[in-house]
Protein backbone atom coordinates (compact mmCIF):
# COMPACT_ATOMS: atom_id res chain seq x y z
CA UNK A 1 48.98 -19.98 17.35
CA UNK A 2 48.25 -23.99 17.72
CA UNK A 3 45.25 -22.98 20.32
CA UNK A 4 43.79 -20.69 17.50
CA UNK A 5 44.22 -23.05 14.33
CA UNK A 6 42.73 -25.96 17.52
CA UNK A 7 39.53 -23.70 18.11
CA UNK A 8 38.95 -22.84 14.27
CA UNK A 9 39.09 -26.94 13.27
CA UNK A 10 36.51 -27.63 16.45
CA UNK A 11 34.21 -24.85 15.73
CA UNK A 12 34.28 -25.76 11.51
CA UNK A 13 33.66 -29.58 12.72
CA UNK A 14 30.73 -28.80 14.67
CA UNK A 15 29.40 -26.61 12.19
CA UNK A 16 29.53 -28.88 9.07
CA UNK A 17 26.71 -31.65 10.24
CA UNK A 18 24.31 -28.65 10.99
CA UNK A 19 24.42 -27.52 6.82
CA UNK A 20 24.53 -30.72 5.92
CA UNK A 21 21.23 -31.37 7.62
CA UNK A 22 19.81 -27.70 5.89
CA UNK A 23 20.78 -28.88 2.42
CA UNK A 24 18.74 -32.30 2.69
CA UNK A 25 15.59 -30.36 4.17
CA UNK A 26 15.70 -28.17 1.07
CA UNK A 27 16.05 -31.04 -1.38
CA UNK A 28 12.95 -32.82 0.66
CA UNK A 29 11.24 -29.44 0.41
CA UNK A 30 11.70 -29.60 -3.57
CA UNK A 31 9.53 -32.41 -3.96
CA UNK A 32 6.90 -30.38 -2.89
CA UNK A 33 7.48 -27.76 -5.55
CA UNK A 34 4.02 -28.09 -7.45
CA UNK A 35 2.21 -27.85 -4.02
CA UNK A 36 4.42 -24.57 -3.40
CA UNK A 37 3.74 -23.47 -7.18
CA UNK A 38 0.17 -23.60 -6.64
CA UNK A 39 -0.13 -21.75 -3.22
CA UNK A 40 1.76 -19.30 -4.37
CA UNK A 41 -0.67 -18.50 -7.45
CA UNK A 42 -3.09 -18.11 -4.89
CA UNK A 43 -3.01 -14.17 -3.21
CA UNK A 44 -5.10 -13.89 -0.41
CA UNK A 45 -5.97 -10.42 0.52
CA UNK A 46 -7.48 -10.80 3.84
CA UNK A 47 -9.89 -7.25 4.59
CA UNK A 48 -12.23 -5.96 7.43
CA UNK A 49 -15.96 -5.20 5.66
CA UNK A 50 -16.53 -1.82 5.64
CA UNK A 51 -19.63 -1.66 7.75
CA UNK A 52 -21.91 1.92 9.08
CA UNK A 53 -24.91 2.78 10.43
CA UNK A 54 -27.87 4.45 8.20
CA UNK A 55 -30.52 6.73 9.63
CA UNK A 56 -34.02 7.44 8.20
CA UNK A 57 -36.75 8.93 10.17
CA UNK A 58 -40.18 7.43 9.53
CA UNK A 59 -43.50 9.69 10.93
CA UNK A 60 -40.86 11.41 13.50
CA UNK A 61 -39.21 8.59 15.00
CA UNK A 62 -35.52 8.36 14.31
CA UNK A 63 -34.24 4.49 12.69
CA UNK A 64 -30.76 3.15 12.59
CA UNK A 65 -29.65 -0.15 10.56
CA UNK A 66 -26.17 -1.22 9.42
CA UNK A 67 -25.39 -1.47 6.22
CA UNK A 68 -22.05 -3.77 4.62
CA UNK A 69 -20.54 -1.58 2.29
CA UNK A 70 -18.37 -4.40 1.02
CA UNK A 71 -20.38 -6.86 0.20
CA UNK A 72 -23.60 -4.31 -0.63
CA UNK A 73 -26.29 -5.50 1.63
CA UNK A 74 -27.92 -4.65 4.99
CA UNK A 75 -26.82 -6.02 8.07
CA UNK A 76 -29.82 -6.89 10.99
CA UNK A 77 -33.28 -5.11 11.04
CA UNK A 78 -34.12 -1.11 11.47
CA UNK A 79 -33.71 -0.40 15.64
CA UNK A 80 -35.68 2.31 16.71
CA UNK A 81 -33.55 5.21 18.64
């Protein structure tokens, strides 16, 4: 019974300095709560453009250009295929 009540006391006294070290990083980390305020206003979204490939044929040869679907503009020059 003395071994168990030993083992709880050593494990509780090793234990204590570790939370006592947690609860000063979040007090430091509370200075720092108008930098936190303002990232977190901020929602970044991050997205792949949606890019394809148009085709026109011009007197019987076949074109191909890519064209940004996101952001509404062409992408490169016409290739001939």
């Amino acid at each position: 019974m003395k071994k168990n009540i030993m083992i709880s006391l050593i494990v509780v006294s090793l234990v204590s300095p570790i939370t006592t070290t947690i609860a000063q990083a979040d007090t430091a980390d509370a200075s720092n709560s108008e930098n936190i305020n303002k990232s977190n206003q901020i929602k970044i979204q991050p997205r792949s453009a949606i890019i394809e490939w148009r085709f026109k044929n011009i007197n019987g040869h076949a074109y191909k250009r890519q064209f940004n679907y996101s952001a509404d503009k062409w992408v490169g020059d016409w290739i001939r295929i």
